[in-house]
PDB file of N, CA and C in Angstrom:
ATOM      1  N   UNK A   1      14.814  -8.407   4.197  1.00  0.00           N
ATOM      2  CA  UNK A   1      13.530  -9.052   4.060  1.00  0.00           C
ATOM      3  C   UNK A   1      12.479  -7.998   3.688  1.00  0.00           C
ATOM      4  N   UNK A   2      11.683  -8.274   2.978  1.00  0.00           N
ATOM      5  CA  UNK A   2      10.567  -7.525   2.191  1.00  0.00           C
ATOM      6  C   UNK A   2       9.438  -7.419   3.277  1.00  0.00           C
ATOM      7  N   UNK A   3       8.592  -6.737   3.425  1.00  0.00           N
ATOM      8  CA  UNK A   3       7.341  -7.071   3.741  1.00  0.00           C
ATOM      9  C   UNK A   3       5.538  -6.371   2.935  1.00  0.00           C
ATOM     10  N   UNK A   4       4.606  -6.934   2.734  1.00  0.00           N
ATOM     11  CA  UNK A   4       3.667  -6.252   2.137  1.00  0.00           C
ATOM     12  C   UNK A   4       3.027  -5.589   3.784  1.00  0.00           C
ATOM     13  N   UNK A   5       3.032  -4.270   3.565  1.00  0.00           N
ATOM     14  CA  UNK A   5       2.632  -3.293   5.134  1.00  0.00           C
ATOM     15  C   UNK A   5       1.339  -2.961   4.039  1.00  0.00           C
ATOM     16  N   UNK A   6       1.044  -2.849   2.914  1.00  0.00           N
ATOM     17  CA  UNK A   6       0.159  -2.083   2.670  1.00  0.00           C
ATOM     18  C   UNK A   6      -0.509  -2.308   1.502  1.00  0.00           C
ATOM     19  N   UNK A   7      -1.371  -1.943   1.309  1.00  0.00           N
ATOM     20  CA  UNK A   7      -2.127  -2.186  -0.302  1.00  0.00           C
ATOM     21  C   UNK A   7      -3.543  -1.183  -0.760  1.00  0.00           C
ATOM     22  N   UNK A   8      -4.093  -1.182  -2.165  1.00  0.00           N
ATOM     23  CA  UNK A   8      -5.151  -1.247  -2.337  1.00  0.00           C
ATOM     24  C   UNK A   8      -5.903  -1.592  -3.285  1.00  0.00           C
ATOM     25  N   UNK A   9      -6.904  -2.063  -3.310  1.00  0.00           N
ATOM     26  CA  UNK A   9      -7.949  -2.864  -4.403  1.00  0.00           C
ATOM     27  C   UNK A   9      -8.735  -1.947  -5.272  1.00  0.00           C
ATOM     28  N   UNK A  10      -8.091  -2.086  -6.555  1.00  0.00           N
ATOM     29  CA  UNK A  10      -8.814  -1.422  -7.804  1.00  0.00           C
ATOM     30  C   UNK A  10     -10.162  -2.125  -8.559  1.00  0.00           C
ATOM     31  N   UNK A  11     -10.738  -1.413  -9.011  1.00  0.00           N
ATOM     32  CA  UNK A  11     -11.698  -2.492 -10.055  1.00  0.00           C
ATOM     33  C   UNK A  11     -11.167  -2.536 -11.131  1.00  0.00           C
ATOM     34  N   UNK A  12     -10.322  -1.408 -11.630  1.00  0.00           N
ATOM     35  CA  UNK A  12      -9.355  -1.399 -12.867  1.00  0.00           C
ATOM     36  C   UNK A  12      -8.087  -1.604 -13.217  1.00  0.00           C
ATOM     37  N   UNK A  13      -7.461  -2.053 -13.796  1.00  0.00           N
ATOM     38  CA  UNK A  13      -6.363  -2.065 -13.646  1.00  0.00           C
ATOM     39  C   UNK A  13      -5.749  -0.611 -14.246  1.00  0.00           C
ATOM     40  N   UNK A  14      -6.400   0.211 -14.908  1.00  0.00           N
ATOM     41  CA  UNK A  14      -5.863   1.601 -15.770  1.00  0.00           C
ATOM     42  C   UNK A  14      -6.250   2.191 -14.432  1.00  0.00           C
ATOM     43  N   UNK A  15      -6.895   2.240 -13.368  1.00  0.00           N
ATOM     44  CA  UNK A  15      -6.703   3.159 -12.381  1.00  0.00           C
ATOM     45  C   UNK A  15      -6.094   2.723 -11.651  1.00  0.00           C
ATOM     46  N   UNK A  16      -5.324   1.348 -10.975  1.00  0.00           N
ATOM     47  CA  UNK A  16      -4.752   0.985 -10.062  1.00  0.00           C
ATOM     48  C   UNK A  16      -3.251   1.651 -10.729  1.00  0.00           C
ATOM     49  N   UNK A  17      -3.213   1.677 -12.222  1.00  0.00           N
ATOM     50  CA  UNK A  17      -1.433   2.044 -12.669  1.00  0.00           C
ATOM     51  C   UNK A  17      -1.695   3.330 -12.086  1.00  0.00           C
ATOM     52  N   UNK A  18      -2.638   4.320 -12.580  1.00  0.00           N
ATOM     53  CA  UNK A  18      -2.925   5.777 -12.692  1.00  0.00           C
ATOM     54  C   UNK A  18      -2.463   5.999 -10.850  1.00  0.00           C
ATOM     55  N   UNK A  19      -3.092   5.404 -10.147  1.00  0.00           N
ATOM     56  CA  UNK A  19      -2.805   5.218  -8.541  1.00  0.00           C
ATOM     57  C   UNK A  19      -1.617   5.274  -8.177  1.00  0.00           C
ATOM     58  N   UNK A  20      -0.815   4.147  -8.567  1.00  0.00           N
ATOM     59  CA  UNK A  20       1.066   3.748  -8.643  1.00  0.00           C
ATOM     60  C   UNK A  20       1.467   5.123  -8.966  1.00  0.00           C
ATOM     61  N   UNK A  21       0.840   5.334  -9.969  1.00  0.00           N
ATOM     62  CA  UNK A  21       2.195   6.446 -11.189  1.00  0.00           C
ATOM     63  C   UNK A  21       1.391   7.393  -9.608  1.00  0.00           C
ATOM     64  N   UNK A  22       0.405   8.261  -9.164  1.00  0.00           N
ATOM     65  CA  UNK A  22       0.730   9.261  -8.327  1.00  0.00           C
ATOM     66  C   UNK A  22       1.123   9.198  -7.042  1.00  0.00           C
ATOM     67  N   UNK A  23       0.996   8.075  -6.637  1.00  0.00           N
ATOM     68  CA  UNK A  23       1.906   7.480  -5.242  1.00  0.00           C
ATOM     69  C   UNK A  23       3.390   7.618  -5.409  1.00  0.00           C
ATOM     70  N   UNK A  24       4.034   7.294  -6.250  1.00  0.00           N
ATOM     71  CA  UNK A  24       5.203   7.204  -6.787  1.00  0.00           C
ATOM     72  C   UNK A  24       6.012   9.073  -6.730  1.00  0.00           C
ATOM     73  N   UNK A  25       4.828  10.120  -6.965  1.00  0.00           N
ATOM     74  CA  UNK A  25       5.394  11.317  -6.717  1.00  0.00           C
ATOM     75  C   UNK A  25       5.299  11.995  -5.156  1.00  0.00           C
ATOM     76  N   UNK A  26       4.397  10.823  -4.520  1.00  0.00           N
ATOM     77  CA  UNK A  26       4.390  11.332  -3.000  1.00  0.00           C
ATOM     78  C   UNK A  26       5.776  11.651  -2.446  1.00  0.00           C
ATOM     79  N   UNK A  27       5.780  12.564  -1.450  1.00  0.00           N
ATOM     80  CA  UNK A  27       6.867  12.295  -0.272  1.00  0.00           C
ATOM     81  C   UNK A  27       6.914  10.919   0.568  1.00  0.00           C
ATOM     82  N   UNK A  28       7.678  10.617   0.680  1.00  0.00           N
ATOM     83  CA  UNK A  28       7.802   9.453   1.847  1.00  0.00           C
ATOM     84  C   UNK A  28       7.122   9.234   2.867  1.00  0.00           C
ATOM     85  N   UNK A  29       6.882  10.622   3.696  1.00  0.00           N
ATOM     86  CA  UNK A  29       6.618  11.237   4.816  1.00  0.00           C
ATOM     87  C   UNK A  29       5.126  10.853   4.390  1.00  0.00           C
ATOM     88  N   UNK A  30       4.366  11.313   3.466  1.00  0.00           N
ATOM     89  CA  UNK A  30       3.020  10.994   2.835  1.00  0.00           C
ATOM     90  C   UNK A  30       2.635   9.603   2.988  1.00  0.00           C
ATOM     91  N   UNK A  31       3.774   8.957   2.359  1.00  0.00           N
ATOM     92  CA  UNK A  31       3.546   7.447   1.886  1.00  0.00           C
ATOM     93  C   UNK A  31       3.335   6.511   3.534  1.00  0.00           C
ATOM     94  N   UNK A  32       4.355   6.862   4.559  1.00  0.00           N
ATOM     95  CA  UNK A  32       4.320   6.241   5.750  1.00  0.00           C
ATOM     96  C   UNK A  32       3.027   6.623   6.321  1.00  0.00           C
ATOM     97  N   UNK A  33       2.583   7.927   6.018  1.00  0.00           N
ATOM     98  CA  UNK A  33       1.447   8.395   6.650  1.00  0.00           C
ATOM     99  C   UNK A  33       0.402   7.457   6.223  1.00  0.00           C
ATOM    100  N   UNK A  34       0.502   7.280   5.080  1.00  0.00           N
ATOM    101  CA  UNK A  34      -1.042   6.005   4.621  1.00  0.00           C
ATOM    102  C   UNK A  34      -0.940   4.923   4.920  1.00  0.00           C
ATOM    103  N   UNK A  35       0.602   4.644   5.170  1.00  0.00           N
ATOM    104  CA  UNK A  35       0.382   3.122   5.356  1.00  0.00           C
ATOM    105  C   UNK A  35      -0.032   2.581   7.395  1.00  0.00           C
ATOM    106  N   UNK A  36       0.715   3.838   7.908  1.00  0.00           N
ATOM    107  CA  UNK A  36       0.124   4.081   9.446  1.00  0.00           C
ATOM    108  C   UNK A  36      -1.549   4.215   9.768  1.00  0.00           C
ATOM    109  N   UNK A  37      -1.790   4.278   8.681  1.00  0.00           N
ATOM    110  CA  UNK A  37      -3.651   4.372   8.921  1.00  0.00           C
ATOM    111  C   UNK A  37      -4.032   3.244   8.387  1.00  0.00           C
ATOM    112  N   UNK A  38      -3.577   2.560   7.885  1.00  0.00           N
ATOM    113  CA  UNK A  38      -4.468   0.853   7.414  1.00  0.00           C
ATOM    114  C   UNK A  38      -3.431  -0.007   8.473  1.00  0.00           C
ATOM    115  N   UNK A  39      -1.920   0.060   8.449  1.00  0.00           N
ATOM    116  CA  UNK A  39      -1.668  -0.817   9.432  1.00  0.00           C
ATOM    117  C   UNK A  39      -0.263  -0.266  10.727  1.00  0.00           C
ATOM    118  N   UNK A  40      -0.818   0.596  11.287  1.00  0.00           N
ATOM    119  CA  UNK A  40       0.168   1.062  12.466  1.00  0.00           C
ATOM    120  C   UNK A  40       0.975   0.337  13.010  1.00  0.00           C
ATOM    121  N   UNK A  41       0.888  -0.376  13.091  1.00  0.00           N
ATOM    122  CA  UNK A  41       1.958  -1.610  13.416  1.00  0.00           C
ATOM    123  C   UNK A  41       3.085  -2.497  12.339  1.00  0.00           C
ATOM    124  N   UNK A  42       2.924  -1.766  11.195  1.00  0.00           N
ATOM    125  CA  UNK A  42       3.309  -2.445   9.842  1.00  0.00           C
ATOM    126  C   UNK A  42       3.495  -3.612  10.186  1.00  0.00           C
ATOM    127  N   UNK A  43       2.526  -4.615   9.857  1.00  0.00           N
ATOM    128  CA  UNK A  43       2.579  -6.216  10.511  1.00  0.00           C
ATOM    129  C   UNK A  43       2.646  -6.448   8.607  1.00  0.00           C
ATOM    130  N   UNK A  44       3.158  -7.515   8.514  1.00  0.00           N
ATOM    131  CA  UNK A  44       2.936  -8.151   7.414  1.00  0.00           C
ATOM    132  C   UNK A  44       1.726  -9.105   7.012  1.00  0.00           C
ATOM    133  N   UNK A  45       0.995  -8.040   5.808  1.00  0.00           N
ATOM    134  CA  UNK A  45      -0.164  -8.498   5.329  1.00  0.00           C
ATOM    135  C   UNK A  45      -0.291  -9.679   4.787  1.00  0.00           C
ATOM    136  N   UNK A  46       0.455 -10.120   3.681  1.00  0.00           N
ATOM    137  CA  UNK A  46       0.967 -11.089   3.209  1.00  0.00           C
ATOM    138  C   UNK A  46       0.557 -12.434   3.881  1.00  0.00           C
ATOM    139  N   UNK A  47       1.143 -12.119   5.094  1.00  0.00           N
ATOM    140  CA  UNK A  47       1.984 -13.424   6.124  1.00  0.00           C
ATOM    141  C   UNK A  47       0.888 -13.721   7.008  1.00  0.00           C
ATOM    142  N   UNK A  48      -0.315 -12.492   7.063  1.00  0.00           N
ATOM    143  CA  UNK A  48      -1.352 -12.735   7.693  1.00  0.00           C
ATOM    144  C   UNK A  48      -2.597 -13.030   7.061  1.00  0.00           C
ATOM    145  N   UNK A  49      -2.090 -13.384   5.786  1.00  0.00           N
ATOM    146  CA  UNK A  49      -3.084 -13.702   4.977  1.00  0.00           C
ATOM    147  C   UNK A  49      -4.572 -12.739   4.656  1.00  0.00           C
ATOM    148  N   UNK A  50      -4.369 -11.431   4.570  1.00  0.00           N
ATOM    149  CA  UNK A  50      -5.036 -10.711   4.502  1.00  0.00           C
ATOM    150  C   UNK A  50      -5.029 -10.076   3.075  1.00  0.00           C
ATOM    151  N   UNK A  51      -4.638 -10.839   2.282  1.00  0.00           N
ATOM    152  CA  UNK A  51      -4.817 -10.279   1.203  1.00  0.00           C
ATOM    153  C   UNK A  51      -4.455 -11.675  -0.081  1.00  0.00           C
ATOM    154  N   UNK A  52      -5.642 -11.698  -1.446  1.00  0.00           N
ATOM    155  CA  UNK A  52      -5.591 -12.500  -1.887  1.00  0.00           C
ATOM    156  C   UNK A  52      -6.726 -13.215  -2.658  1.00  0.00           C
TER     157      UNK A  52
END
């Protein structure tokens, strides 16, 4: 099962790719780290309707 733990809101879409493409060279270790600061609990955003 999938879950959305995390996100963020661009005004652009050429900076939201530019965003992807340098997230994409993070460490893992990085990546869990950001998503532990918007949702420590990785609850599903999605499902809580928090995004949309």
């Amino acid at each position: 099962m999938e879950k959305l733990v995390w996100y963020e809101a661009h005004q652009r879409i050429t900076a939201a790719i530019v965003r992807e493409k340098q997230l994409k060279e993070w460490k893992r270790a990085w990546k869990e780290r950001l998503i532990r600061e918007m949702n420590p609990e990785w609850k599903d955003l999605a499902a809580e309707g928090r995004i949309g």
